[in-house]
PDB file of N, CA and C in Angstrom:
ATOM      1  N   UNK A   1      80.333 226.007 174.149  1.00  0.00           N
ATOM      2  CA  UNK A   1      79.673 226.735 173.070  1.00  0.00           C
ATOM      3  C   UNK A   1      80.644 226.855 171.896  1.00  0.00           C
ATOM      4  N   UNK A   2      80.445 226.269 171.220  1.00  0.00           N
ATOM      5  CA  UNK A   2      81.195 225.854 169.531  1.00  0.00           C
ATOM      6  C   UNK A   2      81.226 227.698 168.796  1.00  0.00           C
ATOM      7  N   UNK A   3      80.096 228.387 168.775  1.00  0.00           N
ATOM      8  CA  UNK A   3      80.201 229.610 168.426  1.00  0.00           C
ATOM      9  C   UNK A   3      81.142 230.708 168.730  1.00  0.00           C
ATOM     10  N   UNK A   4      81.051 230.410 170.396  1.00  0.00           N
ATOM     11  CA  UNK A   4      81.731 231.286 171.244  1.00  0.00           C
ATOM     12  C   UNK A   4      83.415 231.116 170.587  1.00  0.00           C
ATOM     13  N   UNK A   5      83.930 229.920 171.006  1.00  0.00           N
ATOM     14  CA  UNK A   5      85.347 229.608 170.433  1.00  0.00           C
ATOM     15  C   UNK A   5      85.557 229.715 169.021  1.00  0.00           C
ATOM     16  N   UNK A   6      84.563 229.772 167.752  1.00  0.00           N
ATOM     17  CA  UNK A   6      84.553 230.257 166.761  1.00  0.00           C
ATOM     18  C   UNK A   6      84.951 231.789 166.439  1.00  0.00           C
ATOM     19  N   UNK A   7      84.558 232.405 167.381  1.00  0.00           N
ATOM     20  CA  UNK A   7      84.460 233.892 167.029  1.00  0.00           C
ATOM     21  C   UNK A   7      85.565 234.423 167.867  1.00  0.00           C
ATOM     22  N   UNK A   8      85.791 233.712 168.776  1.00  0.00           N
ATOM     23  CA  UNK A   8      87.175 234.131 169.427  1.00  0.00           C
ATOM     24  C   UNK A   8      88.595 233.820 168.688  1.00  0.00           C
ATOM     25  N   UNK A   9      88.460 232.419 167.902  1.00  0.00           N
ATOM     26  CA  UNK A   9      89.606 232.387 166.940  1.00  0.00           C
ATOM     27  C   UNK A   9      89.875 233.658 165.782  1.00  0.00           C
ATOM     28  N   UNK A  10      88.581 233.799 165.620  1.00  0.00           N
ATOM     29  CA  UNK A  10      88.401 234.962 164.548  1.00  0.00           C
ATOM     30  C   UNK A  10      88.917 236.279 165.375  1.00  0.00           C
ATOM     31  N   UNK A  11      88.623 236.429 165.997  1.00  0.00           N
ATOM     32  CA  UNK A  11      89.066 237.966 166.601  1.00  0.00           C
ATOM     33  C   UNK A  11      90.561 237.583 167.518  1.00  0.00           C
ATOM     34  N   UNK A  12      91.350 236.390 167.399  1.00  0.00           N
ATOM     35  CA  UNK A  12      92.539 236.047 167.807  1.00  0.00           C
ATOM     36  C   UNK A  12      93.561 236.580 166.192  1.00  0.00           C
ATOM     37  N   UNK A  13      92.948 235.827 165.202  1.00  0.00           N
ATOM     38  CA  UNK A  13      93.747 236.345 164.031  1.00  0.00           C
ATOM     39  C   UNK A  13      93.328 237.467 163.799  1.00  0.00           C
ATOM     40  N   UNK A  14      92.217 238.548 163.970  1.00  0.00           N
ATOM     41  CA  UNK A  14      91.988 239.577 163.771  1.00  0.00           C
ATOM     42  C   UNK A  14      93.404 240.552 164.199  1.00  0.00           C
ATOM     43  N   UNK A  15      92.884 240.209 165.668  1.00  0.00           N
ATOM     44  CA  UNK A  15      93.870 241.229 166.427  1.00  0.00           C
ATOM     45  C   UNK A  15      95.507 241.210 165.448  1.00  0.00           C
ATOM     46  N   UNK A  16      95.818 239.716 165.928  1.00  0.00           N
ATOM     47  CA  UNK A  16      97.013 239.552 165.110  1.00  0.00           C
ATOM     48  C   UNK A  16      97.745 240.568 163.707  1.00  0.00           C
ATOM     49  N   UNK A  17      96.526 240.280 162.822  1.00  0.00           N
ATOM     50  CA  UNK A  17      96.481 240.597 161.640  1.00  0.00           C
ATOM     51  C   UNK A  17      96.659 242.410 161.575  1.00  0.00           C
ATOM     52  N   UNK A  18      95.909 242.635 162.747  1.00  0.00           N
ATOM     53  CA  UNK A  18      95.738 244.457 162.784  1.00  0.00           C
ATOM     54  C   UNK A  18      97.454 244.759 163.699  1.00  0.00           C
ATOM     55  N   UNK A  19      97.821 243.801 164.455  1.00  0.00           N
ATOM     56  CA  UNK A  19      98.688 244.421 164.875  1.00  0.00           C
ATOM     57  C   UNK A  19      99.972 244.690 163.854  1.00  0.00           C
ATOM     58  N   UNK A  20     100.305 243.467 162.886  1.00  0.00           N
ATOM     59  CA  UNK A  20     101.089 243.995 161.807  1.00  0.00           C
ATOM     60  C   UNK A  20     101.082 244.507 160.962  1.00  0.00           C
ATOM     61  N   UNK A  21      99.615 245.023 160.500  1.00  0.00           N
ATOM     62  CA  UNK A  21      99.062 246.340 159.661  1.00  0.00           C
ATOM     63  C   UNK A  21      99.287 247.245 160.424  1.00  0.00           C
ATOM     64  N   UNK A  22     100.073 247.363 161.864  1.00  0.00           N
ATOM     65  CA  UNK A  22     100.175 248.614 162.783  1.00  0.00           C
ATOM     66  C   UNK A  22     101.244 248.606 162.358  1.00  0.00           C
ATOM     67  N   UNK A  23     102.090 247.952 162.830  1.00  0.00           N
ATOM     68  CA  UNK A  23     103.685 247.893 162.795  1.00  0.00           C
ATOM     69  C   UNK A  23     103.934 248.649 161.336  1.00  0.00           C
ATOM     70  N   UNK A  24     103.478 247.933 160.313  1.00  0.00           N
ATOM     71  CA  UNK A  24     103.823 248.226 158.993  1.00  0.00           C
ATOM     72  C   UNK A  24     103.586 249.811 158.682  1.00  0.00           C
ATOM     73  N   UNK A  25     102.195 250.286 159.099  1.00  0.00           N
ATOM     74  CA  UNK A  25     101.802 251.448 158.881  1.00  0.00           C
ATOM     75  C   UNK A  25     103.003 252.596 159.475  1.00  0.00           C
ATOM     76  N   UNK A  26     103.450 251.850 160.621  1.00  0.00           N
ATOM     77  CA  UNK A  26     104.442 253.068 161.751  1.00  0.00           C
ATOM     78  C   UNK A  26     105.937 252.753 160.789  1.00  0.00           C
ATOM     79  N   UNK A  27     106.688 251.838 160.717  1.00  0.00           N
ATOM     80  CA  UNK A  27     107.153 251.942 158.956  1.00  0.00           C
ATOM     81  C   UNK A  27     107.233 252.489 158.223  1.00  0.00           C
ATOM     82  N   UNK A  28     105.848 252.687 157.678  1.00  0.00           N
ATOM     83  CA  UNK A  28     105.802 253.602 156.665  1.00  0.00           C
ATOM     84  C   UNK A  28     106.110 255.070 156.776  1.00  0.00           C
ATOM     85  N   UNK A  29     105.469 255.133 157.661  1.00  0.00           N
ATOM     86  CA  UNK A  29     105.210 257.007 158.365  1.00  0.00           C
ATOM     87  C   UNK A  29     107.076 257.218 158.988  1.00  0.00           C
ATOM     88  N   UNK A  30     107.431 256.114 159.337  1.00  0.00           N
ATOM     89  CA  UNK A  30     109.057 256.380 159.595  1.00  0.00           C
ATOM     90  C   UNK A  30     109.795 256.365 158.470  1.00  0.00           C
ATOM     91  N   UNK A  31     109.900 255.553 157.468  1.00  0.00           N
ATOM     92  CA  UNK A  31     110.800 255.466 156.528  1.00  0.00           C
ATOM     93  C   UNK A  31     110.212 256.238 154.711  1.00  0.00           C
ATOM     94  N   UNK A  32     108.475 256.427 154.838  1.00  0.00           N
ATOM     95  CA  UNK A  32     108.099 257.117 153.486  1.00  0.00           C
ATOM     96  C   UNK A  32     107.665 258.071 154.069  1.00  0.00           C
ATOM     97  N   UNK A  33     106.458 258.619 155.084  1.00  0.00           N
ATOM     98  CA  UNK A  33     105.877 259.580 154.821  1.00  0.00           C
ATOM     99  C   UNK A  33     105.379 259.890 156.158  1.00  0.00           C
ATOM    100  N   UNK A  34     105.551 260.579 156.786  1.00  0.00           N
ATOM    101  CA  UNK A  34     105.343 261.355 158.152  1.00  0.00           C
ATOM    102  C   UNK A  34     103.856 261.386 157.925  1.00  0.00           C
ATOM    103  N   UNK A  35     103.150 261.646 157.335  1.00  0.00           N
ATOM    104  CA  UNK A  35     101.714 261.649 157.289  1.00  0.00           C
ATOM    105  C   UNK A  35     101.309 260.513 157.399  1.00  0.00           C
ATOM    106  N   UNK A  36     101.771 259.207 157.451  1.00  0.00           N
ATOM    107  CA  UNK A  36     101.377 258.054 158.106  1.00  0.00           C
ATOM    108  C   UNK A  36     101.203 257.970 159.116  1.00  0.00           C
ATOM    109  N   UNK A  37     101.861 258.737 160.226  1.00  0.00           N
ATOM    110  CA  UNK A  37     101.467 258.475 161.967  1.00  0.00           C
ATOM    111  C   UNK A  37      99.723 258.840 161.882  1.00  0.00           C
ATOM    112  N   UNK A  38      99.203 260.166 161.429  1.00  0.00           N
ATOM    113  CA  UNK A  38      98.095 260.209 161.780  1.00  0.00           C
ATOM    114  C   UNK A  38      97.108 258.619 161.374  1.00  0.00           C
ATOM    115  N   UNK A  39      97.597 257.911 160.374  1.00  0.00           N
ATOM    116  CA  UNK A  39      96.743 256.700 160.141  1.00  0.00           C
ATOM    117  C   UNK A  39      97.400 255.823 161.140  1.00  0.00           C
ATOM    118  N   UNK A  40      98.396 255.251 161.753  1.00  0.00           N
ATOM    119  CA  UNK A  40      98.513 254.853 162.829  1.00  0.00           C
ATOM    120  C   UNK A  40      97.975 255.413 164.310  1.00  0.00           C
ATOM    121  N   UNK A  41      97.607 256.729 164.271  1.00  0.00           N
ATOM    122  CA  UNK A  41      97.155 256.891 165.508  1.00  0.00           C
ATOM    123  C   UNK A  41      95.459 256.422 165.366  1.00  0.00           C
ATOM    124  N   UNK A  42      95.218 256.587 164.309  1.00  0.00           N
ATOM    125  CA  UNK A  42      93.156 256.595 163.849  1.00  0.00           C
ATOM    126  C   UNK A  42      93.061 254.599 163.848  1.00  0.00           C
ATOM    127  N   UNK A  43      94.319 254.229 163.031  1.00  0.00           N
ATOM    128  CA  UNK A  43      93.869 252.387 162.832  1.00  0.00           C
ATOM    129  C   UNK A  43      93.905 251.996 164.365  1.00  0.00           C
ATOM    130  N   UNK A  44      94.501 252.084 165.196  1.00  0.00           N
ATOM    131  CA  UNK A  44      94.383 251.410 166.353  1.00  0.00           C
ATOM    132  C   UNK A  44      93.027 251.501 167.389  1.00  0.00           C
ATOM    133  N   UNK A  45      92.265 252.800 166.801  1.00  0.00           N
ATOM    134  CA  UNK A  45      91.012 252.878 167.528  1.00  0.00           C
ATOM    135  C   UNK A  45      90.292 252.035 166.720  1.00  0.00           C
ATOM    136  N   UNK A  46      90.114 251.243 165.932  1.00  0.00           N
ATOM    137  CA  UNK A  46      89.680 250.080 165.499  1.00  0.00           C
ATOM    138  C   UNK A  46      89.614 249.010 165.873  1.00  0.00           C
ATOM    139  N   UNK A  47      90.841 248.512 166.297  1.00  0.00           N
ATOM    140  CA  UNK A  47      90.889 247.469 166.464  1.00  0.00           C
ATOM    141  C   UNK A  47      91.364 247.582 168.661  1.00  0.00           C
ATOM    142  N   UNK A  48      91.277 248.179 169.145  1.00  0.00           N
ATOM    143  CA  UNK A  48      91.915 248.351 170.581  1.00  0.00           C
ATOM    144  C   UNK A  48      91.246 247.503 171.510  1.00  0.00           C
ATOM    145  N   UNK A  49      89.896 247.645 171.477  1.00  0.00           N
ATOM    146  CA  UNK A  49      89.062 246.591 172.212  1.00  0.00           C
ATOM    147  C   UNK A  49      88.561 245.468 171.769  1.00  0.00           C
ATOM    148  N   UNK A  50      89.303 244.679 170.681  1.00  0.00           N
ATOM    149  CA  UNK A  50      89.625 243.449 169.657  1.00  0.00           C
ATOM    150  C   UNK A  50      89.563 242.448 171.583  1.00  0.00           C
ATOM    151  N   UNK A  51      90.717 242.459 172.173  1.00  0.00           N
ATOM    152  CA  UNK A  51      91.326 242.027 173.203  1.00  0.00           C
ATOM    153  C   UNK A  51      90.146 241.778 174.049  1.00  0.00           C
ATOM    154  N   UNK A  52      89.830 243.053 174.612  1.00  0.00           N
ATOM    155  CA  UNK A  52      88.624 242.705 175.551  1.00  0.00           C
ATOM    156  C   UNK A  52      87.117 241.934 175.351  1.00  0.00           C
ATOM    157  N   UNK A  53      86.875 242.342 173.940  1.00  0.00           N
ATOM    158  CA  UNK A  53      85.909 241.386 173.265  1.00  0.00           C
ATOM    159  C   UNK A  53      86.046 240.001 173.621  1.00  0.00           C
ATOM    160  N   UNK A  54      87.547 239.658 173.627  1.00  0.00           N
ATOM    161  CA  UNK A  54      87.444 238.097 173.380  1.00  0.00           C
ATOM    162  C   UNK A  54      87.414 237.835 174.885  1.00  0.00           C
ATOM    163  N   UNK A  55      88.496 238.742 175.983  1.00  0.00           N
ATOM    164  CA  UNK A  55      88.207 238.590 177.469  1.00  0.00           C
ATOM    165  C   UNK A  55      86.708 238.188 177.378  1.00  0.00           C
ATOM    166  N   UNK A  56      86.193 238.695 177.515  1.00  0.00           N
ATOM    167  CA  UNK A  56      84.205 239.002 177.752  1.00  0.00           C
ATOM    168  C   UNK A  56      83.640 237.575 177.035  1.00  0.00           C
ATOM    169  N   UNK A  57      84.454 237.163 175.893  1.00  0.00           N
ATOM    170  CA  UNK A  57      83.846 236.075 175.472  1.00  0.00           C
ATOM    171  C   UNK A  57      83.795 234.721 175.866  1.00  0.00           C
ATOM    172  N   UNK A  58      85.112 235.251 176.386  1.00  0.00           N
ATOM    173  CA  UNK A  58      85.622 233.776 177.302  1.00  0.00           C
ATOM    174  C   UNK A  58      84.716 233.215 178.772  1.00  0.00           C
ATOM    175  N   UNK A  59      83.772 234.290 178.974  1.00  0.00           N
ATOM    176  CA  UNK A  59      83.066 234.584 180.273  1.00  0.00           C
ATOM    177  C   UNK A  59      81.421 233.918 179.681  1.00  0.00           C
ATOM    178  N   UNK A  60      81.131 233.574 178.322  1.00  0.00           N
ATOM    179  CA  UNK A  60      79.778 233.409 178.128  1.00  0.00           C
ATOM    180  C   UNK A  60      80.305 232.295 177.123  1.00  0.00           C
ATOM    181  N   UNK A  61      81.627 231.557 176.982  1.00  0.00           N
ATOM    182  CA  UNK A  61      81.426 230.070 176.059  1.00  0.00           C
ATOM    183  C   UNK A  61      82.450 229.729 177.075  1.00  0.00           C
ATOM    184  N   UNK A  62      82.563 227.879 176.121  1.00  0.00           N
ATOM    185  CA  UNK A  62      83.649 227.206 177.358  1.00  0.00           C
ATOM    186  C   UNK A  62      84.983 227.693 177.398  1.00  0.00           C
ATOM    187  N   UNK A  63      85.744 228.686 177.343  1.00  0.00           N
ATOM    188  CA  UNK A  63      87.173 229.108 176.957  1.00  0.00           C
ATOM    189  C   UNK A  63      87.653 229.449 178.571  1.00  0.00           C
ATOM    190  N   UNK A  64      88.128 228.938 179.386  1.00  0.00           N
ATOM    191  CA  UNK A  64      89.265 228.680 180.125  1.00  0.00           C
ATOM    192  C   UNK A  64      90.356 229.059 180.176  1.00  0.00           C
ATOM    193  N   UNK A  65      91.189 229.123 181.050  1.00  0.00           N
ATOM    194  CA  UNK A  65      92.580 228.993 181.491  1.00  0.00           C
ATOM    195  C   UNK A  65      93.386 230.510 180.904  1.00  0.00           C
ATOM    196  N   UNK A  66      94.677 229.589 180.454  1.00  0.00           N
ATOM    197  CA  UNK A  66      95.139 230.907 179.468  1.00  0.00           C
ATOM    198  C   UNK A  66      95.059 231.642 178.520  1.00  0.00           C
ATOM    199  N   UNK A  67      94.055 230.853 177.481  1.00  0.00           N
ATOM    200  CA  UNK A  67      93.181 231.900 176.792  1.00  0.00           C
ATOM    201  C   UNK A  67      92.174 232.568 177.430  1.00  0.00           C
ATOM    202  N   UNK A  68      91.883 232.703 178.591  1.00  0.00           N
ATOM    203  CA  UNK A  68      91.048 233.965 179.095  1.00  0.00           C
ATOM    204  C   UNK A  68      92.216 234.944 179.566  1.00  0.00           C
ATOM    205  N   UNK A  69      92.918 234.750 180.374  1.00  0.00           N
ATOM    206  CA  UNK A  69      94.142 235.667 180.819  1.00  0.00           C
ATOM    207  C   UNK A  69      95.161 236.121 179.527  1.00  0.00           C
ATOM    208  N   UNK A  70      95.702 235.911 178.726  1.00  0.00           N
ATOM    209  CA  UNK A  70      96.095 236.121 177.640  1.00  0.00           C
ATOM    210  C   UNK A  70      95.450 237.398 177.166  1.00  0.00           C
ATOM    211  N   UNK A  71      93.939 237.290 176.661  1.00  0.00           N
ATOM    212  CA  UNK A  71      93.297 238.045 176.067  1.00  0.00           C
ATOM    213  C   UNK A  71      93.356 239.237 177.264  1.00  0.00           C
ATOM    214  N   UNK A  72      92.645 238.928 178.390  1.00  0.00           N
ATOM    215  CA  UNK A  72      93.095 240.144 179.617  1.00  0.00           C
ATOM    216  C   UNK A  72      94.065 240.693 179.154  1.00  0.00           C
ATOM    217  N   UNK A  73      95.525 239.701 179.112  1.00  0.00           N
ATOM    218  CA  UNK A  73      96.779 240.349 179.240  1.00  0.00           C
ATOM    219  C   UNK A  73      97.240 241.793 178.086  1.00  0.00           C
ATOM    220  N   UNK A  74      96.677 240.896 177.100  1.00  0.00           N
ATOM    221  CA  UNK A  74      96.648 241.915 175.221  1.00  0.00           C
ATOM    222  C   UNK A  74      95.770 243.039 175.399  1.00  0.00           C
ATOM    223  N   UNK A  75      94.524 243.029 176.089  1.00  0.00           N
ATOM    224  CA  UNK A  75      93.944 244.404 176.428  1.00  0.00           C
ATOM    225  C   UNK A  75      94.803 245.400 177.338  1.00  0.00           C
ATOM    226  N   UNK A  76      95.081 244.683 178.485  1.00  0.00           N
ATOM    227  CA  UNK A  76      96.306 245.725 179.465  1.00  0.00           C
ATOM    228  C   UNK A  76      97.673 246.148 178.498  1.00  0.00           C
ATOM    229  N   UNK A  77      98.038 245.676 177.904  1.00  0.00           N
ATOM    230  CA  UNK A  77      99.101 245.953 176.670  1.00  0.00           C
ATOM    231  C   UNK A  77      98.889 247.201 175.615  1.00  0.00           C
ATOM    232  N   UNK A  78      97.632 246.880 175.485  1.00  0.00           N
ATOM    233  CA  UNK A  78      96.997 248.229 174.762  1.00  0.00           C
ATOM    234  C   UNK A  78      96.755 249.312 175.019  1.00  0.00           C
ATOM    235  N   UNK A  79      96.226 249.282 176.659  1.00  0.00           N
ATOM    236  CA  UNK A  79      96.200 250.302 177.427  1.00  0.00           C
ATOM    237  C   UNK A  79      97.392 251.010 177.528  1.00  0.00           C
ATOM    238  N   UNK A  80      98.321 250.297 178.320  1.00  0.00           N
ATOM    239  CA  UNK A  80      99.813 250.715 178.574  1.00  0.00           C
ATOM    240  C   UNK A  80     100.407 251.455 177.199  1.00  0.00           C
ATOM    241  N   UNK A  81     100.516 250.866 175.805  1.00  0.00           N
ATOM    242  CA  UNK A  81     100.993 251.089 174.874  1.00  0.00           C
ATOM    243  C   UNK A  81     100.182 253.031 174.407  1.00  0.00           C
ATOM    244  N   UNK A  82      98.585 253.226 174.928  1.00  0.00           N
ATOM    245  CA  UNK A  82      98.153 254.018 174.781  1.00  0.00           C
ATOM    246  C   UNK A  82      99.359 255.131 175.949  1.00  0.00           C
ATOM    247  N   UNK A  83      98.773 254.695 177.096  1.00  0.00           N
ATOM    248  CA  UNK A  83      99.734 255.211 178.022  1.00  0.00           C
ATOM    249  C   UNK A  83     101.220 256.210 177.856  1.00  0.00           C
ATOM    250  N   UNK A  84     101.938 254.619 176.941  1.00  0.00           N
ATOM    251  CA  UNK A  84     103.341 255.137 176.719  1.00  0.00           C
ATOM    252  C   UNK A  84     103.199 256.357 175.805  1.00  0.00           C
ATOM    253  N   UNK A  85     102.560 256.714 174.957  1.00  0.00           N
ATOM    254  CA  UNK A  85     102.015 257.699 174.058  1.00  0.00           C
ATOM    255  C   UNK A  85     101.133 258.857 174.692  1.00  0.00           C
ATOM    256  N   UNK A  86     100.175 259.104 175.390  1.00  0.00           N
ATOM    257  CA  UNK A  86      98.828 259.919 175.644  1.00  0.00           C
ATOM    258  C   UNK A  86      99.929 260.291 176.752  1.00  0.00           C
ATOM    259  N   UNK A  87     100.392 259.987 177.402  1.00  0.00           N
ATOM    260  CA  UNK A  87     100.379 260.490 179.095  1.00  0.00           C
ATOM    261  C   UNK A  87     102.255 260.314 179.361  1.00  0.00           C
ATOM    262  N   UNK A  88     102.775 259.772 179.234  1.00  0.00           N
ATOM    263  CA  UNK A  88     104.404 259.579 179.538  1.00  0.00           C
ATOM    264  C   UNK A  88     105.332 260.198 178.264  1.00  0.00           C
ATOM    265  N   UNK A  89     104.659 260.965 176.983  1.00  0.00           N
ATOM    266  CA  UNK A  89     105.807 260.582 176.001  1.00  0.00           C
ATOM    267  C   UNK A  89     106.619 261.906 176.088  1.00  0.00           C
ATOM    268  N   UNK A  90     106.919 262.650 177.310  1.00  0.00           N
ATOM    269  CA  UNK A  90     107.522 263.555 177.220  1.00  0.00           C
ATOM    270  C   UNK A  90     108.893 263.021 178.526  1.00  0.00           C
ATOM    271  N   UNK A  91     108.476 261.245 179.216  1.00  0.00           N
ATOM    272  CA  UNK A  91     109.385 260.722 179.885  1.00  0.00           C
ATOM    273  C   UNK A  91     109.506 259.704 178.636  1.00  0.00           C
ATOM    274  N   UNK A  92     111.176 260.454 178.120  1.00  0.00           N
ATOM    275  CA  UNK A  92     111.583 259.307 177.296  1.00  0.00           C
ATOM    276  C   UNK A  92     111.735 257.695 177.543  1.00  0.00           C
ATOM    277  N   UNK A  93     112.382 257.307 178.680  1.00  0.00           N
ATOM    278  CA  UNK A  93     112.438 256.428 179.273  1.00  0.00           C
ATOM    279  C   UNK A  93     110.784 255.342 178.694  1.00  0.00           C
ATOM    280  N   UNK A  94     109.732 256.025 179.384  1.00  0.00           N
ATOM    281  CA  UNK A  94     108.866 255.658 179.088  1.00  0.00           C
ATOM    282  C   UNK A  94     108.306 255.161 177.876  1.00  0.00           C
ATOM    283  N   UNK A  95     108.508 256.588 177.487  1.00  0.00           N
ATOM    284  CA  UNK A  95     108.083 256.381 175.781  1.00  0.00           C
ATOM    285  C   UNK A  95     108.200 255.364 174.727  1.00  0.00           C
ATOM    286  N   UNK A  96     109.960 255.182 175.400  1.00  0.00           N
ATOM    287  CA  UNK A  96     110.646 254.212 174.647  1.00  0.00           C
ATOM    288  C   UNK A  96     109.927 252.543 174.650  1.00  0.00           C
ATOM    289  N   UNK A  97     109.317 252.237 175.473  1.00  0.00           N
ATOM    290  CA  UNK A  97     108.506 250.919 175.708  1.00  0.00           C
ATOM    291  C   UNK A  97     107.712 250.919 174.277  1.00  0.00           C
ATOM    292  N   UNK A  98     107.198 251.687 174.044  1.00  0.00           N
ATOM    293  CA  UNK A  98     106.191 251.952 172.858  1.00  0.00           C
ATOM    294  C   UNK A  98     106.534 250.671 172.052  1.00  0.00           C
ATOM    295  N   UNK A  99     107.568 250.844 171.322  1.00  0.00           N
ATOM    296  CA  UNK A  99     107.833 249.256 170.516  1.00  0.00           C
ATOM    297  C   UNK A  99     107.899 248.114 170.820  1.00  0.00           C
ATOM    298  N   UNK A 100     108.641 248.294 172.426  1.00  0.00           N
ATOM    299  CA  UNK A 100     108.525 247.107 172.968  1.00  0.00           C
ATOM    300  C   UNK A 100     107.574 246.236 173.266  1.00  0.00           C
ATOM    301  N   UNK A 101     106.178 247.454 174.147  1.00  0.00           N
ATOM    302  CA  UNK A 101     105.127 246.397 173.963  1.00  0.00           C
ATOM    303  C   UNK A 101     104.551 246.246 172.701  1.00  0.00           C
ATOM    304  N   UNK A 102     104.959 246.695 171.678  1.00  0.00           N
ATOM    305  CA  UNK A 102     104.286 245.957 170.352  1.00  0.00           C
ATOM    306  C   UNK A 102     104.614 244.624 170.256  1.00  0.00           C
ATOM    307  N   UNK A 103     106.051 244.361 170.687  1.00  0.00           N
ATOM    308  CA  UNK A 103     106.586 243.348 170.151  1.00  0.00           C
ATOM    309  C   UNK A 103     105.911 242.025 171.082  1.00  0.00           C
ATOM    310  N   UNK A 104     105.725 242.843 172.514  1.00  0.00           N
ATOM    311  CA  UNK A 104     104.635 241.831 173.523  1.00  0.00           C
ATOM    312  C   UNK A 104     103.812 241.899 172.935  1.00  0.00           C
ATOM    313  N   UNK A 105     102.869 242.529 172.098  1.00  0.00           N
ATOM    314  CA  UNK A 105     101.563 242.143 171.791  1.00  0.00           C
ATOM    315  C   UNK A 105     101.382 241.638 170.723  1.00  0.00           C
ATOM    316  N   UNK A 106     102.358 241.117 169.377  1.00  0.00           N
ATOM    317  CA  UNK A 106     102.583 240.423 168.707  1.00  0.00           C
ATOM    318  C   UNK A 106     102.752 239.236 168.969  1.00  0.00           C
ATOM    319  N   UNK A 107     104.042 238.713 170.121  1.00  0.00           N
ATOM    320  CA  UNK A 107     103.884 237.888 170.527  1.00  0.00           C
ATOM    321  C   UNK A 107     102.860 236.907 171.138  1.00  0.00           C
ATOM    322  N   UNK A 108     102.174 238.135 172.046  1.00  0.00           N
ATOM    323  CA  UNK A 108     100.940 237.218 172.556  1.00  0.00           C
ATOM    324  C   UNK A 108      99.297 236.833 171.692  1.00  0.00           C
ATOM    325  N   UNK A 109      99.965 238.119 170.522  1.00  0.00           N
ATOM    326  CA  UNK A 109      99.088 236.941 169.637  1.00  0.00           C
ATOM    327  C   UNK A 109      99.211 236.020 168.688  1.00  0.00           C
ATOM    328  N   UNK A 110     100.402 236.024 168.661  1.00  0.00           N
ATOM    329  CA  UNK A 110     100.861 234.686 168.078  1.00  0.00           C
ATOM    330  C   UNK A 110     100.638 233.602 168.705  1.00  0.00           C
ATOM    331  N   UNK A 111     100.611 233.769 169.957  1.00  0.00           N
ATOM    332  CA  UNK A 111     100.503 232.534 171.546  1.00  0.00           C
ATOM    333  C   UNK A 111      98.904 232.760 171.522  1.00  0.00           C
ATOM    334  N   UNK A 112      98.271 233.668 171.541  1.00  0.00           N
ATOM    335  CA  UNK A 112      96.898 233.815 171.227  1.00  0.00           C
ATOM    336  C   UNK A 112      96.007 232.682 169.549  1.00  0.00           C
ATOM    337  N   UNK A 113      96.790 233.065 169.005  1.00  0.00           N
ATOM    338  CA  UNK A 113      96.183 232.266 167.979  1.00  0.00           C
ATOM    339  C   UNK A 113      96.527 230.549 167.856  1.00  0.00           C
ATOM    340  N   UNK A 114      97.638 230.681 168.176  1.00  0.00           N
ATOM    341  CA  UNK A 114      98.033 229.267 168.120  1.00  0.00           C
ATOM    342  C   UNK A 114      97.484 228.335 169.290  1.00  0.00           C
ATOM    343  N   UNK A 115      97.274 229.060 170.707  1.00  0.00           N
ATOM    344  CA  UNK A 115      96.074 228.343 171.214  1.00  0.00           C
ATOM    345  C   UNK A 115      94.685 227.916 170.912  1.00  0.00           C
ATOM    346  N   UNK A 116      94.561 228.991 170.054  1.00  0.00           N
ATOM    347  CA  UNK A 116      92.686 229.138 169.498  1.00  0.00           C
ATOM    348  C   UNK A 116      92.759 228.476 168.571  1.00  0.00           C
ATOM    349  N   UNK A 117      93.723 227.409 167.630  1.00  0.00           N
ATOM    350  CA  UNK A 117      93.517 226.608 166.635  1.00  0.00           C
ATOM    351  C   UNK A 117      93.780 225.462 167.197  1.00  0.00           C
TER     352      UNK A 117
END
């Protein structure tokens, strides 16, 4: 299905695109204006189930292999990343992942998009 893999490239650079409008936003709120976290905590409910969309899509066009697990993988990333925040951020240890999996979920959509083209 030509559509299906159409709309999954699109929501491959989507995600992408929202995750460094995240990064940038948490940036901002660190280095200009503390009143930026609340728009980093509100932009990510936008875009959070970007990931699973495309999982689900991969299940109704021809998309295979590691672009179905990938996209899995970027939804569990999101979760966790919620995680490190909602539920652990008073175990620093924990907390501290927070950037890290950004930097996994950047990555994997960089590996995300560059498969989907």
């Amino acid at each position: 299905m030509q559509v299906g893999s159409t709309i999954y490239k699109i929501l491959a650079w989507l995600f992408l695109a929202c995750i460094v409008a995240q990064v940038f936003i948490a940036g901002m709120a660190t280095f200009s204006d503390a009143a930026n976290w609340s728009v980093h905590k509100s932009f990510v409910k936008m875009f959070a189930l970007v990931p699973f969309i495309m999982f689900l899509l991969t299940f109704v066009s021809d998309i295979k292999g590691l672009k179905r697990w990938i996209s899995l993988g970027l939804f569990v990333l999101v979760v966790v990343q919620f995680l490190t925040i909602q539920v652990f951020s008073s175990v620093d240890v924990i907390a501290a992942l927070h950037p890290v999996i950004a930097l996994l979920m950047f990555w994997g959509s960089v590996r995300t998009v560059r498969r989907a083209s």
